[in-house]
C-alpha atoms as a PDB file:
ATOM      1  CA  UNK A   1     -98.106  18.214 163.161  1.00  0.00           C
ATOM      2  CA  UNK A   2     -96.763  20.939 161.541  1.00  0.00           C
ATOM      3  CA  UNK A   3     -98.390  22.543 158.402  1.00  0.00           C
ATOM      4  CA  UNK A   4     -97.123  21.319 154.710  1.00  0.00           C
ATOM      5  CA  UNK A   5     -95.337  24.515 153.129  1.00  0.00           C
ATOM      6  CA  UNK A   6     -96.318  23.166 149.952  1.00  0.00           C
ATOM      7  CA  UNK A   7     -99.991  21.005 149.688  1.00  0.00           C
ATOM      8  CA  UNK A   8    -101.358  18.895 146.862  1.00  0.00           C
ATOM      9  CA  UNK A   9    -104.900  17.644 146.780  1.00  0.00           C
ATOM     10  CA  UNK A  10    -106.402  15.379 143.847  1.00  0.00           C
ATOM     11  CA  UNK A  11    -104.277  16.420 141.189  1.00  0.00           C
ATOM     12  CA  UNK A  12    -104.618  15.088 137.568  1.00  0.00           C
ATOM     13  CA  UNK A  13    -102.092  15.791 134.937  1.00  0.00           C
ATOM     14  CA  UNK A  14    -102.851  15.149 131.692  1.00  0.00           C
ATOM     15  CA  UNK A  15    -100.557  15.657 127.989  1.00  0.00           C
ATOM     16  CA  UNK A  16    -103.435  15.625 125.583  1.00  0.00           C
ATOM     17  CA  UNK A  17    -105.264  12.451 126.413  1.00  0.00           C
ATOM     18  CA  UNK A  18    -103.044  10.888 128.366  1.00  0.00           C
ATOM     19  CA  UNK A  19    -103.592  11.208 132.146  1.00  0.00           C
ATOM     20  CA  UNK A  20     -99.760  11.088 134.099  1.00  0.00           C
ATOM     21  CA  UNK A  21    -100.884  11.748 137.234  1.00  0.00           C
ATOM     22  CA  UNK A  22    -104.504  10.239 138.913  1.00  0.00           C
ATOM     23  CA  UNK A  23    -105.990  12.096 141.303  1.00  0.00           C
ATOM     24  CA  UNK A  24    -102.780  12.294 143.529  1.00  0.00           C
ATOM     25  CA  UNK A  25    -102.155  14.144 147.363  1.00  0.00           C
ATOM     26  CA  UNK A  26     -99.022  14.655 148.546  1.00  0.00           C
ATOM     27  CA  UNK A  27     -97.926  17.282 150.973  1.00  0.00           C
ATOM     28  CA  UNK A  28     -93.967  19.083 151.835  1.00  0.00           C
ATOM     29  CA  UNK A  29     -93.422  20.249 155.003  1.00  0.00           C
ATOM     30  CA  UNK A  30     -91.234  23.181 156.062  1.00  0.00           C
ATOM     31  CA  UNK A  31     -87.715  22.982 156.930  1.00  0.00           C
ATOM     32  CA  UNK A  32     -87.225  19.436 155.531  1.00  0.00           C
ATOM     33  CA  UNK A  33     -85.724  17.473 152.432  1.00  0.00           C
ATOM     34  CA  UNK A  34     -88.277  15.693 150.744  1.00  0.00           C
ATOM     35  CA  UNK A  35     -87.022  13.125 147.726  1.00  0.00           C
ATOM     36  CA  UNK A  36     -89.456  12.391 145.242  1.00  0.00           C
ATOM     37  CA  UNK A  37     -89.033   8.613 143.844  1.00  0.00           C
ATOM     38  CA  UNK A  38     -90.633   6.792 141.122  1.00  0.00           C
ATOM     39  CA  UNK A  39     -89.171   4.834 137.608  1.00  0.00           C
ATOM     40  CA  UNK A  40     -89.139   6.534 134.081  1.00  0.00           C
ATOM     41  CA  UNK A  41     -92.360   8.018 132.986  1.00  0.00           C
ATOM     42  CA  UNK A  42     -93.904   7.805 136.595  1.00  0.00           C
ATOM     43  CA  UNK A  43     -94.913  11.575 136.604  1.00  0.00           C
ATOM     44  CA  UNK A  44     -92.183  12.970 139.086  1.00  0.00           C
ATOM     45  CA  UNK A  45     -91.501  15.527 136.617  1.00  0.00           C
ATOM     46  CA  UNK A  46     -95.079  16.564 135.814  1.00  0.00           C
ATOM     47  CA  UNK A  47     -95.712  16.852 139.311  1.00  0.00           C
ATOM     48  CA  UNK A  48     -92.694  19.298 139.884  1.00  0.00           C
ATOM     49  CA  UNK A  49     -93.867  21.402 136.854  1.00  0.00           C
ATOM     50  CA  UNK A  50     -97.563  21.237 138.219  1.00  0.00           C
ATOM     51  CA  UNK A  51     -96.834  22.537 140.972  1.00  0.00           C
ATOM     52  CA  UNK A  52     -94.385  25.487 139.248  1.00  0.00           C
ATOM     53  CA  UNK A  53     -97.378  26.124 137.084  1.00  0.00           C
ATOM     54  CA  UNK A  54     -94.844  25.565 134.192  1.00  0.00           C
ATOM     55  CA  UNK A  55     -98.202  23.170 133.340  1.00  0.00           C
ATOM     56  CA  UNK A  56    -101.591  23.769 134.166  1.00  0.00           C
ATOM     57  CA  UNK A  57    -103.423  21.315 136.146  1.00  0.00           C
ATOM     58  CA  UNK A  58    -106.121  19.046 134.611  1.00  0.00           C
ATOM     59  CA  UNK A  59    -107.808  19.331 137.802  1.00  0.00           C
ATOM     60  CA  UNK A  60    -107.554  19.255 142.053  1.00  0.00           C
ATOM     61  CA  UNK A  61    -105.494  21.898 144.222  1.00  0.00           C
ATOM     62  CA  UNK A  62    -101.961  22.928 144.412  1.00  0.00           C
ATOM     63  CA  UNK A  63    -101.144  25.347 147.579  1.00  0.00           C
ATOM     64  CA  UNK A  64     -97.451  26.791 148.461  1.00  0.00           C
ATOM     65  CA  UNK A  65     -97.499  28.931 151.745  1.00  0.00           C
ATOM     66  CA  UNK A  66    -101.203  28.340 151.901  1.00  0.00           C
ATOM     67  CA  UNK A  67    -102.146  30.109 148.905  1.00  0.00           C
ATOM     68  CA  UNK A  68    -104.050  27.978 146.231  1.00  0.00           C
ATOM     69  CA  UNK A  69    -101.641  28.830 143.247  1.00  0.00           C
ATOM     70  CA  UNK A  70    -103.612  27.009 140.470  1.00  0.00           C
ATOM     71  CA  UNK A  71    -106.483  30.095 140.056  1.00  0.00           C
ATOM     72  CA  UNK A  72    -103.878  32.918 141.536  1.00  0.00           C
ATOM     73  CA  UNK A  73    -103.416  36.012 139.526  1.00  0.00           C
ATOM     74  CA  UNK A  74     -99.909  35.879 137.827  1.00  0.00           C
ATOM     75  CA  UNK A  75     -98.697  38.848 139.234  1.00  0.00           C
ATOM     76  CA  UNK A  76     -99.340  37.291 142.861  1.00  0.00           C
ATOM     77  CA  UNK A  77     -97.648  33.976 142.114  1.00  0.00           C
ATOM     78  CA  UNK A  78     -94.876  35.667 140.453  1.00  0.00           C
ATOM     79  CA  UNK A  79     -94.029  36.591 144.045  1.00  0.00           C
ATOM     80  CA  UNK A  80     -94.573  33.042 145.077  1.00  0.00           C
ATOM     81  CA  UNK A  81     -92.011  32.156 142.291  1.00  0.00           C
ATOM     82  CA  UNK A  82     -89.493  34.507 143.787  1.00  0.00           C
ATOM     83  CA  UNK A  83     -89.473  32.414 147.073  1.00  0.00           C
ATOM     84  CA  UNK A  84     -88.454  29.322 145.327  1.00  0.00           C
ATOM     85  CA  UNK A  85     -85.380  28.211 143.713  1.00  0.00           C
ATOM     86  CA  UNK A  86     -84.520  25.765 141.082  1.00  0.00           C
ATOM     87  CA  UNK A  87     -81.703  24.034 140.280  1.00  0.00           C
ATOM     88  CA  UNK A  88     -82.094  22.142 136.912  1.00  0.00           C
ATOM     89  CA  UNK A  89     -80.689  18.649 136.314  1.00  0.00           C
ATOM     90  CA  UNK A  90     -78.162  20.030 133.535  1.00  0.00           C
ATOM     91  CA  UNK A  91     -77.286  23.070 135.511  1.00  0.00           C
ATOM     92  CA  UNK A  92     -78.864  24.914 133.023  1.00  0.00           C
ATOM     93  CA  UNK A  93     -75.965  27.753 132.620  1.00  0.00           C
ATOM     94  CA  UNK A  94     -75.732  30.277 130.593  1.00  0.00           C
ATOM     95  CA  UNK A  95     -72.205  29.441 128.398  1.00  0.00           C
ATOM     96  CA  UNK A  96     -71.681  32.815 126.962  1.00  0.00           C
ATOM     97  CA  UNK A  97     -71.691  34.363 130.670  1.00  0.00           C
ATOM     98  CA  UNK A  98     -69.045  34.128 133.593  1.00  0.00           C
ATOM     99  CA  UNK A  99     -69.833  32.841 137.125  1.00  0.00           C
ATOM    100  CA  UNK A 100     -70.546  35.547 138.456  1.00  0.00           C
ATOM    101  CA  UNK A 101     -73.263  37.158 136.378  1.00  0.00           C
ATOM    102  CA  UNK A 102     -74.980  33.709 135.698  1.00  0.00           C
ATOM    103  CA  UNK A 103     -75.279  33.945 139.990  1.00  0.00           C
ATOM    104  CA  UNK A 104     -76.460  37.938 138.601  1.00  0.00           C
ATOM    105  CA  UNK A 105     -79.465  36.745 136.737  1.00  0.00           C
ATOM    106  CA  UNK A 106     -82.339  36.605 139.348  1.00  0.00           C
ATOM    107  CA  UNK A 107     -81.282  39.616 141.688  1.00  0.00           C
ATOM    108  CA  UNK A 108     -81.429  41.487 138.530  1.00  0.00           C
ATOM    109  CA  UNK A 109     -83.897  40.714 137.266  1.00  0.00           C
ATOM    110  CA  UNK A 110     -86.420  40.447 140.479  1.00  0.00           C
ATOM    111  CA  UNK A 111     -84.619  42.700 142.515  1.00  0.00           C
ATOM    112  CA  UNK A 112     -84.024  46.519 142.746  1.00  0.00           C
ATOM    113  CA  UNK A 113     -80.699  45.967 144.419  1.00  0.00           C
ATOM    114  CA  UNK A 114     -78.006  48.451 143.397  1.00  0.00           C
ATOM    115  CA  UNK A 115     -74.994  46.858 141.276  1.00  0.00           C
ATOM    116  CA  UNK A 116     -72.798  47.188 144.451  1.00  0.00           C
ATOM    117  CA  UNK A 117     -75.135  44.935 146.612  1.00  0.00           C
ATOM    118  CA  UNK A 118     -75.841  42.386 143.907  1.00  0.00           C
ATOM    119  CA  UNK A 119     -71.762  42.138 143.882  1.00  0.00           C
ATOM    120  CA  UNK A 120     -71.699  41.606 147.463  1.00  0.00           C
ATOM    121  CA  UNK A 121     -74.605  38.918 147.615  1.00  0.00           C
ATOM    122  CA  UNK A 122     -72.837  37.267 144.538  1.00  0.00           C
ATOM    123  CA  UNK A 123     -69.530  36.768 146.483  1.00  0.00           C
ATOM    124  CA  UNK A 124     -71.768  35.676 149.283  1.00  0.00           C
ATOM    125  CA  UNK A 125     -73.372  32.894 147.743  1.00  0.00           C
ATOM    126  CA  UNK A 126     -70.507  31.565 145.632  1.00  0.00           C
ATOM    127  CA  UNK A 127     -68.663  31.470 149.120  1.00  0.00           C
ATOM    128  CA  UNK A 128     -71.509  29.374 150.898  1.00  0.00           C
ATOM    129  CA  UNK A 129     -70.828  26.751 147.736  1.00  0.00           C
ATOM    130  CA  UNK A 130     -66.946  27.451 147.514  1.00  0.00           C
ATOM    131  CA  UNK A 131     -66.574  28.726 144.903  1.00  0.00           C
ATOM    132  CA  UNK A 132     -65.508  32.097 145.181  1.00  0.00           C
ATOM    133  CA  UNK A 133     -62.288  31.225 143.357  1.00  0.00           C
ATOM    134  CA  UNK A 134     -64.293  30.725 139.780  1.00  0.00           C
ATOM    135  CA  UNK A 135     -66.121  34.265 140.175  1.00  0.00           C
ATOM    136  CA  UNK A 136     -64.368  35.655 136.624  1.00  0.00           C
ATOM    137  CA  UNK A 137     -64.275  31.659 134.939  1.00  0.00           C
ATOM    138  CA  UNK A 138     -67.248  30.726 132.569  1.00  0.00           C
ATOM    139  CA  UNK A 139     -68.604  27.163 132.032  1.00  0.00           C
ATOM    140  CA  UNK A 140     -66.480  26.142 129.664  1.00  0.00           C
ATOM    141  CA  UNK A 141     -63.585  26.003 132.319  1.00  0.00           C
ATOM    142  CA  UNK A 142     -65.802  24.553 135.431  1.00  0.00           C
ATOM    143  CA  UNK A 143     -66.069  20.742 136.043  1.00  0.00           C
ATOM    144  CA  UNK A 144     -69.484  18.649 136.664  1.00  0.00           C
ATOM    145  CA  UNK A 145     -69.554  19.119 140.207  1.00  0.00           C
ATOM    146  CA  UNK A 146     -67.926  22.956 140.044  1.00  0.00           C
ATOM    147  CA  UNK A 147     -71.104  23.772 137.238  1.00  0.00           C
ATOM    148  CA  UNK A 148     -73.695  22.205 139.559  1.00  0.00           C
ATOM    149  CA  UNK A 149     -72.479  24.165 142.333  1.00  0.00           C
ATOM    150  CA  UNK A 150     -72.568  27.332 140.576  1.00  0.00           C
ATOM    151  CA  UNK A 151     -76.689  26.692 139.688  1.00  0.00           C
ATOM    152  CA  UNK A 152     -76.892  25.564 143.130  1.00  0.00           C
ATOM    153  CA  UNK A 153     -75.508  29.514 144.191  1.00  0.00           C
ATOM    154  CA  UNK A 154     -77.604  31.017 141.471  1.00  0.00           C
ATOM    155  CA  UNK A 155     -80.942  28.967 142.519  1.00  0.00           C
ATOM    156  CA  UNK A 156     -80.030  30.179 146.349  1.00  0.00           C
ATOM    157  CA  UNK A 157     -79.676  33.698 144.977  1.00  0.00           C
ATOM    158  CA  UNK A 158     -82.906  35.413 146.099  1.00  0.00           C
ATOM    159  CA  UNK A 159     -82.418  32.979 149.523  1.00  0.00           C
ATOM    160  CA  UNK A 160     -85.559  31.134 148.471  1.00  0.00           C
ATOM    161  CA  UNK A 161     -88.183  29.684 151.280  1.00  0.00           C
ATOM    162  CA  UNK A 162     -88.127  26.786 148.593  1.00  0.00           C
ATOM    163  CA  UNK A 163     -85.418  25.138 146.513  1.00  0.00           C
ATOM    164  CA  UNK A 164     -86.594  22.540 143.951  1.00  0.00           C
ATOM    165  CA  UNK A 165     -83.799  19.901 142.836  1.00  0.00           C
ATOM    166  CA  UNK A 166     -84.208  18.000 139.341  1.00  0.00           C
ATOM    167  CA  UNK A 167     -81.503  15.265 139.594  1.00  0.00           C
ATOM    168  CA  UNK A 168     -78.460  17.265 141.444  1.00  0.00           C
ATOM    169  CA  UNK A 169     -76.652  14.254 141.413  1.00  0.00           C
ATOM    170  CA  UNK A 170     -76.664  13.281 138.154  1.00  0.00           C
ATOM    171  CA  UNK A 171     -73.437  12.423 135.748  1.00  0.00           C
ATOM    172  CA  UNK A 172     -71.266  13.020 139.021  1.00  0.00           C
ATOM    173  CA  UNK A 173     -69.124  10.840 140.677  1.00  0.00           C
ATOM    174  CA  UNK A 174     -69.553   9.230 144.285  1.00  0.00           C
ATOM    175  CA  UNK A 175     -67.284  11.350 146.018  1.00  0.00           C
ATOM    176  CA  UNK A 176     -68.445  14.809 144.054  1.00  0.00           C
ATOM    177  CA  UNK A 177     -72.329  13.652 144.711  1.00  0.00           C
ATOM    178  CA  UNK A 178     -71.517  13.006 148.131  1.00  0.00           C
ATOM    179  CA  UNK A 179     -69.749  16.325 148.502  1.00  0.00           C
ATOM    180  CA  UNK A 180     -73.188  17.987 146.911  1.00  0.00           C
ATOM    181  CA  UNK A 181     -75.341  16.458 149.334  1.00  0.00           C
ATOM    182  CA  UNK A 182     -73.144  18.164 152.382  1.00  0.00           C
ATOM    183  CA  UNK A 183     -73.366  21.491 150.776  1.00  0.00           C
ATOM    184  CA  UNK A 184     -77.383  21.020 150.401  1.00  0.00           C
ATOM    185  CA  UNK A 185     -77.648  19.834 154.154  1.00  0.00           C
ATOM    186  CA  UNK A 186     -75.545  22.981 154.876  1.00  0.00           C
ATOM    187  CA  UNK A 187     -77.537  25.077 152.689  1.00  0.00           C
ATOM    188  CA  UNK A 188     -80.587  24.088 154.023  1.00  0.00           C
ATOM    189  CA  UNK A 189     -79.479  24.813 158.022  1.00  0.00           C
ATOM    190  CA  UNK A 190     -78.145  27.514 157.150  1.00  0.00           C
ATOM    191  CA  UNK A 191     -80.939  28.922 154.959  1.00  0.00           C
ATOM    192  CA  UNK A 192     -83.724  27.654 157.155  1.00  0.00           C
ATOM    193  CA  UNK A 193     -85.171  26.051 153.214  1.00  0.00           C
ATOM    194  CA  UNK A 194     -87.276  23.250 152.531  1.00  0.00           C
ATOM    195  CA  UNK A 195     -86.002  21.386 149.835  1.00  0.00           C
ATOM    196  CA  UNK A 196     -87.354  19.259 147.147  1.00  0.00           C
ATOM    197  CA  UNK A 197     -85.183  16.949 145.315  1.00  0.00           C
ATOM    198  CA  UNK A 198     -86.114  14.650 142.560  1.00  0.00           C
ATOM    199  CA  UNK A 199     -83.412  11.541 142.472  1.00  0.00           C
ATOM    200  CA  UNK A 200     -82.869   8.166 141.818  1.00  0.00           C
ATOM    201  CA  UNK A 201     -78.971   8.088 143.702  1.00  0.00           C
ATOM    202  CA  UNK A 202     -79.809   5.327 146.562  1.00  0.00           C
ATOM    203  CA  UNK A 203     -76.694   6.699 148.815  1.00  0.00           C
ATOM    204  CA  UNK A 204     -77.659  10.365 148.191  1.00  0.00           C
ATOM    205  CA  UNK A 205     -81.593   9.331 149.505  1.00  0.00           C
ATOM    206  CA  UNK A 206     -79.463   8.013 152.517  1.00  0.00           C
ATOM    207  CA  UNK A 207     -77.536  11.183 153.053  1.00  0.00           C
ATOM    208  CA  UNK A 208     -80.135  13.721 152.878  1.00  0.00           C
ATOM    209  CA  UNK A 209     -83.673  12.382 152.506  1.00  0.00           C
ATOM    210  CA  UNK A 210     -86.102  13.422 155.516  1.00  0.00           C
ATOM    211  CA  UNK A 211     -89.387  12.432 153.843  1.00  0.00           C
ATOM    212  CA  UNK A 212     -89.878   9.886 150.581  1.00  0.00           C
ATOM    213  CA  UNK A 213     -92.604  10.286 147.448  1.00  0.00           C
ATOM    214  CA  UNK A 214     -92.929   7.304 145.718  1.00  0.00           C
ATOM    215  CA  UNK A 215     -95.212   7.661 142.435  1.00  0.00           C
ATOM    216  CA  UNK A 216     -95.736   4.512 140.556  1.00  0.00           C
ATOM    217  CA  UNK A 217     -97.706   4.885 137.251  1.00  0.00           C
ATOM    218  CA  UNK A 218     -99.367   8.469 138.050  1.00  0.00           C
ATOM    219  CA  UNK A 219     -99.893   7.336 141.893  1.00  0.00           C
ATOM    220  CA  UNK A 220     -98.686   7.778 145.395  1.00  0.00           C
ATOM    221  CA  UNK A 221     -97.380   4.307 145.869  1.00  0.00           C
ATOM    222  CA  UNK A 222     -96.121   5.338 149.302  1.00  0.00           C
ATOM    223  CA  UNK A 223     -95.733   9.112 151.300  1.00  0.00           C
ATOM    224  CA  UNK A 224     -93.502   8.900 154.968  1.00  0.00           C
ATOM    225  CA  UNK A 225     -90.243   9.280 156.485  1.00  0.00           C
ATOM    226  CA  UNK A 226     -87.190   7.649 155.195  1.00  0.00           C
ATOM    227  CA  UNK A 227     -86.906   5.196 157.972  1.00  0.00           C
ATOM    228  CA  UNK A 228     -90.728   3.997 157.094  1.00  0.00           C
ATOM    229  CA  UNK A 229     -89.820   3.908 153.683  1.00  0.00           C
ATOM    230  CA  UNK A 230     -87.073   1.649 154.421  1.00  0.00           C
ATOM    231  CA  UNK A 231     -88.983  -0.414 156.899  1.00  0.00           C
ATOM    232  CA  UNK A 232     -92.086  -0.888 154.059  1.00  0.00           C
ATOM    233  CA  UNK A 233     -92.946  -4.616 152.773  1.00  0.00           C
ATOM    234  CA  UNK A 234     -94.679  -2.420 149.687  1.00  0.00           C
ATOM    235  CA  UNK A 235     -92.716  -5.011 147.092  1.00  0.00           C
ATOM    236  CA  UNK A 236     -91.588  -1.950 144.899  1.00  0.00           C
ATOM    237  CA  UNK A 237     -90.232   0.490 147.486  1.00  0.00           C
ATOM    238  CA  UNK A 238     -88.664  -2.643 149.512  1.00  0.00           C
ATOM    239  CA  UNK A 239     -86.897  -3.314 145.896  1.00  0.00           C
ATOM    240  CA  UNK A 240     -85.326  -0.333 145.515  1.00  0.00           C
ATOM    241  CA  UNK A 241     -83.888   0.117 149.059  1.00  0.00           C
ATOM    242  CA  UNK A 242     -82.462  -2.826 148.409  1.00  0.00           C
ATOM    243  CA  UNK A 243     -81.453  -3.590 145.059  1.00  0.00           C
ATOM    244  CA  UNK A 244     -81.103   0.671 144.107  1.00  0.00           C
ATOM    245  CA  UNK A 245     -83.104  -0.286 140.934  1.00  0.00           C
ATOM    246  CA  UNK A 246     -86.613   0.634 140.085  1.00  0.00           C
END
């Protein structure tokens, strides 16, 4: 069995008072696509933060690459940080900036890389999601699909160990989602990356899904392979793959 790039151990989230995830243990493992499942309110979110440190743990262990990031200086997990990429469910661009030097923003700012190489691993990237076309265009002028694509090229910038999907899928149409998923499965080939994705798209699970997370009310309702998660009589789980409903 290989070991989990990313490792969780009895983690409790709370906001104030209220505890969102109970004592939970879930574990990534390298070179795969792990979805993370679970209705409104279920704590996939919290967990993704958690494990960003964008939220402090309550309590219990979070470890990426081995290293136990919840008590790390921030200096050492900033380098941690650098090996992971995000792409946010809104694309989270920057509107007043072109393509190109929205893709600019983390070799510049974690990188000593002359302006001529940034350039050159800017073309690269918006290539690998082709889009090399849209290099001068800003948001404004991009699709759904065209916007995604371009945080998809920004959050492969640094060529992360790590890229950490919130909802890539959503407010796209079948055919643009299922073009998404292809560039992901390429992406992550090509990149060697282990990939995260939080989503609630039943035929994107079915494209691209490796490994499922289902949280139910703060806990691991069920951890395995897609083809065990499909084969489970766990009411819930057997639901969705079903009906596509939580």
């Amino acid at each position: 069995m290989k070991e989990p790039i990313i490792s969780v151990k009895n983690l409790v989230a709370k906001y104030g008072d209220e505890t969102i995830l109970n004592d939970i243990s879930v574990d990534i493992f390298p070179q795969e696509i792990t979805v993370i499942l679970g209705g409104s309110g279920c704590g996939k979110t919290t967990l993704i933060k958690n494990i960003l440190k964008l939220y402090q743990p309550f309590s219990g262990s979070v470890k990426i690459f081995n290293k136990e990031v919840t008590s790390i200086e921030e200096q050492e997990f900033d380098k941690i940080l650098s090996k992971i990429g995000m792409l946010f469910q809104n694309g989270a661009l920057l509107n007043s900036l072109s393509v190109f030097d929205n893709v600019a923003i983390p070799l510049e700012q974690h990188t000593d890389l002359s302006k001529n190489v940034i350039e050159k691993m800017i073309k690269v990237k918006l290539d690998l999601v082709n889009l090399s076309h849209a290099i001068k265009m800003v948001p404004a002028e991009l699709s759904g699909g065209m916007k995604k694509r371009v945080a998809l090229a920004r959050a492969i910038a640094l060529d992360p160990d790590i890229l950490i999907c919130d909802e890539p899928s959503a407010g796209l149409d079948p055919l643009t989602s299922a073009s998404l998923d292809e560039l992901i499965l390429k992406l992550k080939d090509l990149l060697n990356m282990s990939i995260v994705i939080v989503t609630h798209e039943l035929a994107s699970i079915h494209r691209i899904a490796d490994r499922i997370i289902f949280l139910d009310n703060g806990k691991v309702l069920f951890s395995g392979t897609l083809n065990e998660a499909k084969h489970t009589e766990i009411p819930e789980i057997k639901t969705f793959f079903e009906v596509g409903k939580f």
